[in-house]
C-alpha atoms as a PDB file:
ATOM      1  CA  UNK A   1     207.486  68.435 106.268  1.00  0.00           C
ATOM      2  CA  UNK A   2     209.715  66.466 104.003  1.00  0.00           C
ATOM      3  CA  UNK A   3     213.283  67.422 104.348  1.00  0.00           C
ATOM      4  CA  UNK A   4     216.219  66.753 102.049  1.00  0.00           C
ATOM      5  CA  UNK A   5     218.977  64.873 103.263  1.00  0.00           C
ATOM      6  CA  UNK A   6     221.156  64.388 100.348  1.00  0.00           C
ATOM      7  CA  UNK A   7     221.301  64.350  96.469  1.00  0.00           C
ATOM      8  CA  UNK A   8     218.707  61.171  97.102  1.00  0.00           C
ATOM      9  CA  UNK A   9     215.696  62.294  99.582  1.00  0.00           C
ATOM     10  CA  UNK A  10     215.626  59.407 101.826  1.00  0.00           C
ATOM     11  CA  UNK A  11     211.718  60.485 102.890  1.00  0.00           C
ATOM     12  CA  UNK A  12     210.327  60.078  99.639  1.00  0.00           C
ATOM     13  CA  UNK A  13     209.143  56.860  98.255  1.00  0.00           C
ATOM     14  CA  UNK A  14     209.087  57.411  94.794  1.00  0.00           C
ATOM     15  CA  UNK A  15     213.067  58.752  94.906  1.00  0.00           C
ATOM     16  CA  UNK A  16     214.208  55.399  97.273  1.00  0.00           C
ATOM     17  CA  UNK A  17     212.094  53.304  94.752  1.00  0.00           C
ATOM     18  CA  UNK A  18     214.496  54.680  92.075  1.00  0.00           C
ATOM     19  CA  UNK A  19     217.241  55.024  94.177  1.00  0.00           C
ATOM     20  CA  UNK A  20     217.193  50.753  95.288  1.00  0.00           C
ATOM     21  CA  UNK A  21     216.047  49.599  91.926  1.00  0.00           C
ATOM     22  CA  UNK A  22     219.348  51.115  90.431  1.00  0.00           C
ATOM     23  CA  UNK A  23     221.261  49.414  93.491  1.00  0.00           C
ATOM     24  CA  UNK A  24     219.883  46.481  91.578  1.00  0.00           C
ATOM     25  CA  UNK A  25     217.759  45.420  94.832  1.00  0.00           C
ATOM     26  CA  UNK A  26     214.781  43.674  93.484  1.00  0.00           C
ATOM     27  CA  UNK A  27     211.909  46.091  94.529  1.00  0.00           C
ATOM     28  CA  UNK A  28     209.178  47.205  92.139  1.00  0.00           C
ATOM     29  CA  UNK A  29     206.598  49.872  92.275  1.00  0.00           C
ATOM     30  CA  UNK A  30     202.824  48.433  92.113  1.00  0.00           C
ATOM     31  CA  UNK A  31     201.922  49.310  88.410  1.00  0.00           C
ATOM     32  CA  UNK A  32     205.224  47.501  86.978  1.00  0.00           C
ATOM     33  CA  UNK A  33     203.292  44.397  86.146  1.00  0.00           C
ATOM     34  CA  UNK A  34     205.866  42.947  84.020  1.00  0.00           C
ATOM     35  CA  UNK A  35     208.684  43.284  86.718  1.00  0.00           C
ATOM     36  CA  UNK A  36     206.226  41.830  89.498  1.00  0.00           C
ATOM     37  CA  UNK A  37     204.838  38.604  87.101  1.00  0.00           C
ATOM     38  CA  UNK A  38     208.306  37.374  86.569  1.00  0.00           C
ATOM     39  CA  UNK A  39     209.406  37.562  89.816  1.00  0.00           C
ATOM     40  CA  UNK A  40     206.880  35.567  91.483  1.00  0.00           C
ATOM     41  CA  UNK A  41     207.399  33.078  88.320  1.00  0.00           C
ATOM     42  CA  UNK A  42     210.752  33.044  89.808  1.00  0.00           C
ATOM     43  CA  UNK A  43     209.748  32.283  93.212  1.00  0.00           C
ATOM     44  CA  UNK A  44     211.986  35.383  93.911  1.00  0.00           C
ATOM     45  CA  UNK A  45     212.239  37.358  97.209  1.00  0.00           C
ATOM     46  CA  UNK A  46     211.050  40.637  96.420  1.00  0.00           C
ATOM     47  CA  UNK A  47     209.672  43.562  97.457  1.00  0.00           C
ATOM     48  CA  UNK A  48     206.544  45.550  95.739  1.00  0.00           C
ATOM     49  CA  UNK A  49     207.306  49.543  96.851  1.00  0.00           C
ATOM     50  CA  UNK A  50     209.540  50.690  99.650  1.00  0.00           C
ATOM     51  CA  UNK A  51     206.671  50.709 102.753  1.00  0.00           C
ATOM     52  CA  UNK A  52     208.241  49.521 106.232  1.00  0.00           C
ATOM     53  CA  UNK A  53     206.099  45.774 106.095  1.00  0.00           C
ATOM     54  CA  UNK A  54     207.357  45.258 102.312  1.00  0.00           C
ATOM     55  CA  UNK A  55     210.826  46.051 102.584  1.00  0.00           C
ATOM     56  CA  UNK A  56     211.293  43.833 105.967  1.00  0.00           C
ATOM     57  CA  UNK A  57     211.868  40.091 104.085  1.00  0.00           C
ATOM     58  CA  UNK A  58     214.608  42.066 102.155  1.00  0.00           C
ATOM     59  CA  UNK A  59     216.615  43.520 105.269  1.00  0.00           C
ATOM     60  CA  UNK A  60     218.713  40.234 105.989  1.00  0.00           C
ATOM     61  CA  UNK A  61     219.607  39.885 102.347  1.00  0.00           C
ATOM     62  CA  UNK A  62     220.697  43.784 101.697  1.00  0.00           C
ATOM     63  CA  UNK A  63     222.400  45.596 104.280  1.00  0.00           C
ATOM     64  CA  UNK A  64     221.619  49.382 102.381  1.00  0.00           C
ATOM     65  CA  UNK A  65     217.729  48.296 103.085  1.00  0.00           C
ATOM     66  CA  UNK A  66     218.862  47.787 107.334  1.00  0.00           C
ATOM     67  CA  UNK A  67     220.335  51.316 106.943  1.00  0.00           C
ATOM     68  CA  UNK A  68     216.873  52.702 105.704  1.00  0.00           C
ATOM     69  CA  UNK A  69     215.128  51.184 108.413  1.00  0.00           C
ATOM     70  CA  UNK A  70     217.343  52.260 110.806  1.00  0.00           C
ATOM     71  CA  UNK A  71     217.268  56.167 109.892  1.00  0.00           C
ATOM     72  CA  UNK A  72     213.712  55.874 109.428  1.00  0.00           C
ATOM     73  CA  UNK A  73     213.271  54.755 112.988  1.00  0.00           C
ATOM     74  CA  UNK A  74     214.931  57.658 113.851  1.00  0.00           C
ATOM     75  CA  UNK A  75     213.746  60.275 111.444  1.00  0.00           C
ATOM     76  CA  UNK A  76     210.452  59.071 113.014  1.00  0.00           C
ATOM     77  CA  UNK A  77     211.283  59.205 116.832  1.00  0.00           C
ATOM     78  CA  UNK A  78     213.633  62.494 116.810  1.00  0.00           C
ATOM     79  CA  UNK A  79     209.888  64.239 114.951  1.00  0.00           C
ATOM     80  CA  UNK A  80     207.175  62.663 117.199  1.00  0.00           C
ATOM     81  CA  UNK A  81     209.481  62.759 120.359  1.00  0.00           C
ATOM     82  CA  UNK A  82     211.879  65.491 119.953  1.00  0.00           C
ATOM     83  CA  UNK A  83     210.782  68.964 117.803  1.00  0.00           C
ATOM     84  CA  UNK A  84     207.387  67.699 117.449  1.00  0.00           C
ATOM     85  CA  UNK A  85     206.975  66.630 121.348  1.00  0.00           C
ATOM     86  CA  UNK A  86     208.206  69.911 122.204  1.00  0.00           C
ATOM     87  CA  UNK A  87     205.146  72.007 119.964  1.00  0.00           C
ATOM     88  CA  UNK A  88     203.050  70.972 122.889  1.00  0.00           C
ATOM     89  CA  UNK A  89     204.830  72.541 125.198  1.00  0.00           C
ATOM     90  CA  UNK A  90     202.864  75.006 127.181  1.00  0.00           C
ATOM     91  CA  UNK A  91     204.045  77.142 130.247  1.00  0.00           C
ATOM     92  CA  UNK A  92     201.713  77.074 133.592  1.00  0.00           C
ATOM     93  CA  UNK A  93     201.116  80.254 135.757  1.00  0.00           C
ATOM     94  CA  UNK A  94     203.674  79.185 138.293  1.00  0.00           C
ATOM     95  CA  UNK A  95     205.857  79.266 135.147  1.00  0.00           C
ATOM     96  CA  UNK A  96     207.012  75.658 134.549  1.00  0.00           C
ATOM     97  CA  UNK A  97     206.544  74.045 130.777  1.00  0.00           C
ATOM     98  CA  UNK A  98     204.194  71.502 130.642  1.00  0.00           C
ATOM     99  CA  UNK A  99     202.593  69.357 128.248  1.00  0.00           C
ATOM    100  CA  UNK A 100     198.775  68.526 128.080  1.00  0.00           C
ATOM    101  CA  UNK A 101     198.132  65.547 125.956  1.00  0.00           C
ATOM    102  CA  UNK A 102     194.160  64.087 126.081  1.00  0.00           C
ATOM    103  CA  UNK A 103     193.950  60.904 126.820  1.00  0.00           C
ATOM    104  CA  UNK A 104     191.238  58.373 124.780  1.00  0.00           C
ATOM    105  CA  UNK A 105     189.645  55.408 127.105  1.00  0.00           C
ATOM    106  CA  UNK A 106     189.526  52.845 123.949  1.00  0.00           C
ATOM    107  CA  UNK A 107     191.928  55.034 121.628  1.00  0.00           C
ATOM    108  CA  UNK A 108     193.643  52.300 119.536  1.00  0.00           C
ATOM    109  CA  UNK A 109     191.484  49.262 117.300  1.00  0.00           C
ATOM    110  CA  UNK A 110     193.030  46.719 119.723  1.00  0.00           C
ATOM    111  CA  UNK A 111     190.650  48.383 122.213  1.00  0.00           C
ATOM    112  CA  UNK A 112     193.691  50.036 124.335  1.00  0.00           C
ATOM    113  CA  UNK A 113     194.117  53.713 125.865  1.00  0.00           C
ATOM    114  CA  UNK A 114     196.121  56.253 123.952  1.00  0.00           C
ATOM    115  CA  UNK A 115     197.120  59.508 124.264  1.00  0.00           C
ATOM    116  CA  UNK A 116     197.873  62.030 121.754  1.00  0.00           C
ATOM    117  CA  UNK A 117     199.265  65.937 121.283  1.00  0.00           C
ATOM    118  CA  UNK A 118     201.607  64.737 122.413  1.00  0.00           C
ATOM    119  CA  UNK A 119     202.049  60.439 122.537  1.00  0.00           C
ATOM    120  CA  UNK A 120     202.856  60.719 126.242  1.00  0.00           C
ATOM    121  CA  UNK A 121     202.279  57.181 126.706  1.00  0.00           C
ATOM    122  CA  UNK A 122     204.963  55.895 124.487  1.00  0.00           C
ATOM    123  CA  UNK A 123     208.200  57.695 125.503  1.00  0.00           C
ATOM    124  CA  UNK A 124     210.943  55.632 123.545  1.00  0.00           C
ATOM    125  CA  UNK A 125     213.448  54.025 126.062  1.00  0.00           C
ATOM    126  CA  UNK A 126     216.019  51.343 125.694  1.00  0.00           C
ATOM    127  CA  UNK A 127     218.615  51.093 122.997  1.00  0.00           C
ATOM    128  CA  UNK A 128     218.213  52.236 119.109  1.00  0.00           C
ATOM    129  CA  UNK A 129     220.444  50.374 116.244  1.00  0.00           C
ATOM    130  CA  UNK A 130     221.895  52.784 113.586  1.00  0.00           C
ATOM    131  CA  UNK A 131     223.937  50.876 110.951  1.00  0.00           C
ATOM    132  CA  UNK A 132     226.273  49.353 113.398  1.00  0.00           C
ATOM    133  CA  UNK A 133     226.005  51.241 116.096  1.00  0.00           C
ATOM    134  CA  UNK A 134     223.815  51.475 119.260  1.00  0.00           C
ATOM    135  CA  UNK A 135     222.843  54.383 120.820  1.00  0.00           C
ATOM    136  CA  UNK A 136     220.602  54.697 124.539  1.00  0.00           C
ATOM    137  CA  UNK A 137     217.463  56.662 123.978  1.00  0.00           C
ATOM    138  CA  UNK A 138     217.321  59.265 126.782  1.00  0.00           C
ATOM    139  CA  UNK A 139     213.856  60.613 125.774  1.00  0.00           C
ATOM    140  CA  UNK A 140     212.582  59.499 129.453  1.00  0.00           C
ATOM    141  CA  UNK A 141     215.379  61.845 130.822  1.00  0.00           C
ATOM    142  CA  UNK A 142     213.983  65.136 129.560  1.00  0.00           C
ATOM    143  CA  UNK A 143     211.426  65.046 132.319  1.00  0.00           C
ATOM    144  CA  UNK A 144     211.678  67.001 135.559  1.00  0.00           C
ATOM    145  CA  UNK A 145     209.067  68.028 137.518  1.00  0.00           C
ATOM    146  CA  UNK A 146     208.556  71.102 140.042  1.00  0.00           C
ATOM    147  CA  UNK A 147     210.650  71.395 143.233  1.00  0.00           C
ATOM    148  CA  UNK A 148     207.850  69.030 145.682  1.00  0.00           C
ATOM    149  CA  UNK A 149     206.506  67.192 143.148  1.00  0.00           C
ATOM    150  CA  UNK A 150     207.343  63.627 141.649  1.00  0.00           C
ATOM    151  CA  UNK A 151     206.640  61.441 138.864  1.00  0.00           C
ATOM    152  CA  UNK A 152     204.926  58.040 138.815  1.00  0.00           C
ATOM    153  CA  UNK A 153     205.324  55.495 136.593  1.00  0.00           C
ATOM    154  CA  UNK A 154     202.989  52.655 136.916  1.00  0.00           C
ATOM    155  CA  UNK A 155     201.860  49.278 134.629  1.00  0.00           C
ATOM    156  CA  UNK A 156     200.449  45.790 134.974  1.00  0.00           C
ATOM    157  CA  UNK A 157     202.660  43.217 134.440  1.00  0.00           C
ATOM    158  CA  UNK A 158     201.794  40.996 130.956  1.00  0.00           C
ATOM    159  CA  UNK A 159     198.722  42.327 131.352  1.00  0.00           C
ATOM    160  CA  UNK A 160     196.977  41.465 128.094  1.00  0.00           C
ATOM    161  CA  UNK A 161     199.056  38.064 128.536  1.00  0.00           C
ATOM    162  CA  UNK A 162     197.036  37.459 131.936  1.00  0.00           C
ATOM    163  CA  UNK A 163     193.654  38.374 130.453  1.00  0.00           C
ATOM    164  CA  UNK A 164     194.245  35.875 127.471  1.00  0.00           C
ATOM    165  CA  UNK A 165     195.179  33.165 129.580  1.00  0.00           C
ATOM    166  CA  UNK A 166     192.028  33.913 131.833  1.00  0.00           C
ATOM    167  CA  UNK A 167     189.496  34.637 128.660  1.00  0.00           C
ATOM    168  CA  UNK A 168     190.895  30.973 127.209  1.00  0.00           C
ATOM    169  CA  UNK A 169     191.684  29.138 130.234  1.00  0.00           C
ATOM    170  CA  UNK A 170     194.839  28.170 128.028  1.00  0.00           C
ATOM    171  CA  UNK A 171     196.609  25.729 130.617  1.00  0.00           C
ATOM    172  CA  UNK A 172     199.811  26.590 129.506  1.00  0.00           C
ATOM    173  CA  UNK A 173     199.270  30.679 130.217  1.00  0.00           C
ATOM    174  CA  UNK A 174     197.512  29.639 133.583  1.00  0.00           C
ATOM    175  CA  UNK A 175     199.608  27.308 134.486  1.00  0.00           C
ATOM    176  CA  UNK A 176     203.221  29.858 133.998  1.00  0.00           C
ATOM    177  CA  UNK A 177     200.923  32.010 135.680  1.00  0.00           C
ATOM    178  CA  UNK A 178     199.948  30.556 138.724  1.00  0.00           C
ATOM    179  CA  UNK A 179     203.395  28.927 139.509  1.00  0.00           C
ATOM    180  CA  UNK A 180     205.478  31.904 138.761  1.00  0.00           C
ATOM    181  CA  UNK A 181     207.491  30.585 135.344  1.00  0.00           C
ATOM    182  CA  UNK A 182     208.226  32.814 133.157  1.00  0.00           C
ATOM    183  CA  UNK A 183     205.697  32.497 130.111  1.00  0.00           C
ATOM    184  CA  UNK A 184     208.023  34.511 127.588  1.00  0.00           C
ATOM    185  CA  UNK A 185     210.945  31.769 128.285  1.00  0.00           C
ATOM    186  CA  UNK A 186     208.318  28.966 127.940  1.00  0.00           C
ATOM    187  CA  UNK A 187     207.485  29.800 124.876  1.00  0.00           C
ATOM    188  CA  UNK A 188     211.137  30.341 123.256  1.00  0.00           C
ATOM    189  CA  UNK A 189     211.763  26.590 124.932  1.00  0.00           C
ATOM    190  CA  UNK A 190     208.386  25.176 122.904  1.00  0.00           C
ATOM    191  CA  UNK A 191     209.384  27.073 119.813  1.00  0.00           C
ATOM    192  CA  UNK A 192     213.073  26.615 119.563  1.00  0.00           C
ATOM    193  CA  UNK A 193     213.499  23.334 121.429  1.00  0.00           C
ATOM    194  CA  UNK A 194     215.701  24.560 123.756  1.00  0.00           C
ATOM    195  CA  UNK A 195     215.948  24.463 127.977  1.00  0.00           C
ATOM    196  CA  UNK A 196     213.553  26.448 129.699  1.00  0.00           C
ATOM    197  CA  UNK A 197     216.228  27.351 132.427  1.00  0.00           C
ATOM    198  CA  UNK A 198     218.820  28.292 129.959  1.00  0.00           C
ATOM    199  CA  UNK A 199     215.900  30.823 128.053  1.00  0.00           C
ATOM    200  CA  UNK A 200     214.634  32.083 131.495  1.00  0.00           C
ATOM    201  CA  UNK A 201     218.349  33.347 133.001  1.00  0.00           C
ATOM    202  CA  UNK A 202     218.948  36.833 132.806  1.00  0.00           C
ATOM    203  CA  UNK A 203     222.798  36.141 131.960  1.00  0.00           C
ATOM    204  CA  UNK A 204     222.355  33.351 129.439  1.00  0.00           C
ATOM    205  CA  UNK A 205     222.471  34.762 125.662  1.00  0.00           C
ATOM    206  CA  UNK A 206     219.327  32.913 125.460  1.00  0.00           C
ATOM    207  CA  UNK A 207     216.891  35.090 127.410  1.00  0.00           C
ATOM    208  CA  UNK A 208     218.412  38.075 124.892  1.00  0.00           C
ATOM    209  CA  UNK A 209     218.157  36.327 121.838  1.00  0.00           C
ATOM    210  CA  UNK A 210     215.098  33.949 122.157  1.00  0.00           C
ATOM    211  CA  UNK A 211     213.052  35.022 124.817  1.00  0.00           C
ATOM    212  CA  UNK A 212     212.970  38.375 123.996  1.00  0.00           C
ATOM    213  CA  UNK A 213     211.916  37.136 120.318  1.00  0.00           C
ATOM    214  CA  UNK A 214     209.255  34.895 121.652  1.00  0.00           C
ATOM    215  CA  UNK A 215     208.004  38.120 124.174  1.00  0.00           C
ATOM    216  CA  UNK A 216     206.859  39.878 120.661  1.00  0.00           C
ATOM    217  CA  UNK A 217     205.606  36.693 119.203  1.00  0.00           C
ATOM    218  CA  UNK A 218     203.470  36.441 122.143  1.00  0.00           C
ATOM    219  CA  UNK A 219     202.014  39.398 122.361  1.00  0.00           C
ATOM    220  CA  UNK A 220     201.645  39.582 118.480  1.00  0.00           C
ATOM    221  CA  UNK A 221     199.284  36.940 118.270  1.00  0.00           C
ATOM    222  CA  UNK A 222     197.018  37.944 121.192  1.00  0.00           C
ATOM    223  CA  UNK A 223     196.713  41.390 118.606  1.00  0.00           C
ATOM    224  CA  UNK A 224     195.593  38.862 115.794  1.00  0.00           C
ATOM    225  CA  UNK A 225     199.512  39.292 114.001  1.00  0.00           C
ATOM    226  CA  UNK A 226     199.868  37.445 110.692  1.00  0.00           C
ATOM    227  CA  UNK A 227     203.070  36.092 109.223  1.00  0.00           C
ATOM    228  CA  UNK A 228     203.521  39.134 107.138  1.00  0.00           C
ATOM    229  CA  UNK A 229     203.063  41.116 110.175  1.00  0.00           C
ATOM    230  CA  UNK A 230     205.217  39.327 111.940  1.00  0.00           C
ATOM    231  CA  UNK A 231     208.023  39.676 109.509  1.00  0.00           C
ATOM    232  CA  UNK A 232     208.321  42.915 109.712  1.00  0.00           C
ATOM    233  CA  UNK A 233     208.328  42.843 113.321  1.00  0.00           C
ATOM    234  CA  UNK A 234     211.216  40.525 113.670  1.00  0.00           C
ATOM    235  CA  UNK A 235     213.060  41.101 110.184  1.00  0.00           C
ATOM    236  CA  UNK A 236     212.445  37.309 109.397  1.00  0.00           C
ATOM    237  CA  UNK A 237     211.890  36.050 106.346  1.00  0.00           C
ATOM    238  CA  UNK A 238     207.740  35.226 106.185  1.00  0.00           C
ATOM    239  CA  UNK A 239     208.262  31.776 105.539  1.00  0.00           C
ATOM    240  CA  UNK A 240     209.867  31.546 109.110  1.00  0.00           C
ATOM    241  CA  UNK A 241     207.141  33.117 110.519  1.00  0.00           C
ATOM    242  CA  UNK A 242     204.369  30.875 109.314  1.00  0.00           C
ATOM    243  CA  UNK A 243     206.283  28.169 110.813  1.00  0.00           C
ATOM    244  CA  UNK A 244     207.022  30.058 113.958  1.00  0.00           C
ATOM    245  CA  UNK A 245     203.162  30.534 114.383  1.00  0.00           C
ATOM    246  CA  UNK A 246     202.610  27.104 113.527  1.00  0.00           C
ATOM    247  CA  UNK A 247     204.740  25.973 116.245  1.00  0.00           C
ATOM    248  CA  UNK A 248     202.982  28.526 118.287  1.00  0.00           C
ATOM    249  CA  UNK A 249     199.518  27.078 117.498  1.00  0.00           C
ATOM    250  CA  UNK A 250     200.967  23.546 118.204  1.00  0.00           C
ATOM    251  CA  UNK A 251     201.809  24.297 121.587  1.00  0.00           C
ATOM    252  CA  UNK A 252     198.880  26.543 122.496  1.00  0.00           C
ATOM    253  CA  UNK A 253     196.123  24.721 120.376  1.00  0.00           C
ATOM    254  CA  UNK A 254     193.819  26.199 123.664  1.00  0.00           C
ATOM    255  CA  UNK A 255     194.087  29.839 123.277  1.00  0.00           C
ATOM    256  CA  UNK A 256     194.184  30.172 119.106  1.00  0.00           C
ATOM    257  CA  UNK A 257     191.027  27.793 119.637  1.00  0.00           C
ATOM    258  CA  UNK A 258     189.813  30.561 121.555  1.00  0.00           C
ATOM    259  CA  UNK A 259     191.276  33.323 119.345  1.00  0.00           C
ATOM    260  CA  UNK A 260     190.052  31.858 115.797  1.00  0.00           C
ATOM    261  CA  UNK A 261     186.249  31.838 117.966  1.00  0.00           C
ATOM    262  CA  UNK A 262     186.541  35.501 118.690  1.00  0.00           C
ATOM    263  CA  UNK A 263     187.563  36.338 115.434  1.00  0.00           C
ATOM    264  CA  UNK A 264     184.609  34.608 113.488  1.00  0.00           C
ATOM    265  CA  UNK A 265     182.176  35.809 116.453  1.00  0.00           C
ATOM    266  CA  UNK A 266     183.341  39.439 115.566  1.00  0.00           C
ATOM    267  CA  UNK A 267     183.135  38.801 111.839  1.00  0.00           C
ATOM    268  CA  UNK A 268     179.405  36.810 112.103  1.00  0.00           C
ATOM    269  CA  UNK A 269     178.185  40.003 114.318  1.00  0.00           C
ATOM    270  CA  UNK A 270     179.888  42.636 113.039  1.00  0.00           C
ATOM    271  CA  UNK A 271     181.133  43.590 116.757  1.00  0.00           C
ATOM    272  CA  UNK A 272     183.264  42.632 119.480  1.00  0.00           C
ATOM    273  CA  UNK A 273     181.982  42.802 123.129  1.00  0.00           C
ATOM    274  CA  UNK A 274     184.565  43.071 126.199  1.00  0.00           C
ATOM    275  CA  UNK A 275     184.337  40.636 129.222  1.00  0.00           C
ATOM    276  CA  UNK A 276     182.225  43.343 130.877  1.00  0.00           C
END
């Protein structure tokens, strides 16, 4: 349910349209032709509506548009994993509250499990920004389980990562792989044109700042991410990002080979089959 936070209702689109445009940001709605023709006469940054993926080229220029995404980041977690998560509670006959999501084999269009009523699978964790603050997420916390009884947290390591090196036989995935670099450092060292050591050490600013950029990069483009996509992802301007997956290409010219196959395959047969 949309809920009012102020004289300006920050969950409605058509009132944060209004709201920006008289901040003098330059975001349109769709129908204002006009508005839209002479800014791309311009060569202007703009924005066309106030969606998430539209909006993110702006955030570096306009601080008030960071502030929106921050609170709806967290308008979004506190209703999915706080009041909403706890709907699904349900208590057992030994009388402990439990939650019963159902679980989907190929749940997502990627092909990946997912879980829903409730998301169990996607517990925030780490830190969340909120204007200039940081805040831990604790979401993980809330979980106890019955005197006995313990919880078990498992995953595959780069998983997808693995399978794309071993679907490709991309010799720079397999060959991080097989001698134990780290492939997330490798790439911020390719990209940026920086030292490989210096990306892959846990205490240099590097491995915060680059290699944790190039981890989504990575992983983006295994999920077929664009530059548009990608700009939302990292708040970069899309520009960068069609030069970032340039660079990308140039230095894995094996796997988007492979990838840019797949993708025509799946268009040519209307399907995609699995390695299996």
């Amino acid at each position: 349910p949309t809920k009012d936070y102020g004289d300006v209702m920050l969950t409605s689109a058509s009132q944060m349209l209004e709201a920006l445009s008289k901040l003098g940001l330059p975001v349109v709605g769709s129908k204002e032709t006009e508005k839209i023709a002479q800014y791309e006469k311009e060569g202007a940054l703009f924005a066309i509506g106030t969606g998430k993926k539209a909006l993110a080229p702006l955030e570096r220029h306009y601080h008030v548009i960071k502030l929106l995404s921050d609170f709806r980041g967290v308008e979004k977690m506190t209703s999915a994993f706080g009041y909403g998560f706890l709907e699904h509670l349900q208590t057992d006959l030994y009388g402990n509250e439990r939650v019963h999501p159902s679980f989907f084999i190929v749940g997502a269009v990627t092909g990946r499990m997912s879980a829903r009523n409730p998301n169990s699978m996607q517990i925030p964790n780490g830190e969340v920004e909120v204007g200039e603050d940081v805040y831990q997420l604790a979401f993980r916390k809330c979980f106890d389980f019955p005197k006995g009884r313990v919880g078990v947290i498992a995953d595959y390591s780069g998983i997808e990562l693995r399978i794309a090196g071993e679907r490709s036989k991309d010799p720079v995935f397999l060959n991080a792989f097989t001698t134990g670099q780290d492939l997330h450092a490798l790439t911020a060292a390719t990209i940026f044109n920086l030292n490989y050591d210096d990306c892959a050490d846990k205490k240099h600013d590097h491995y915060h700042k680059y290699r944790a950029f190039a981890k989504r990069v990575n992983f983006g483009i295994v999920y077929g991410i664009g530059a548009w996509g990608l700009s939302a992802l990292l708040k970069n301007a899309v520009e960068e990002c069609k030069e970032i997956l340039e660079l990308h290409r140039n230095g894995h010219p094996v796997l988007w080979q492979y990838l840019d196959i797949q993708k025509y395959k799946a268009k040519k047969n209307l399907r995609a089959r699995t390695a299996s």
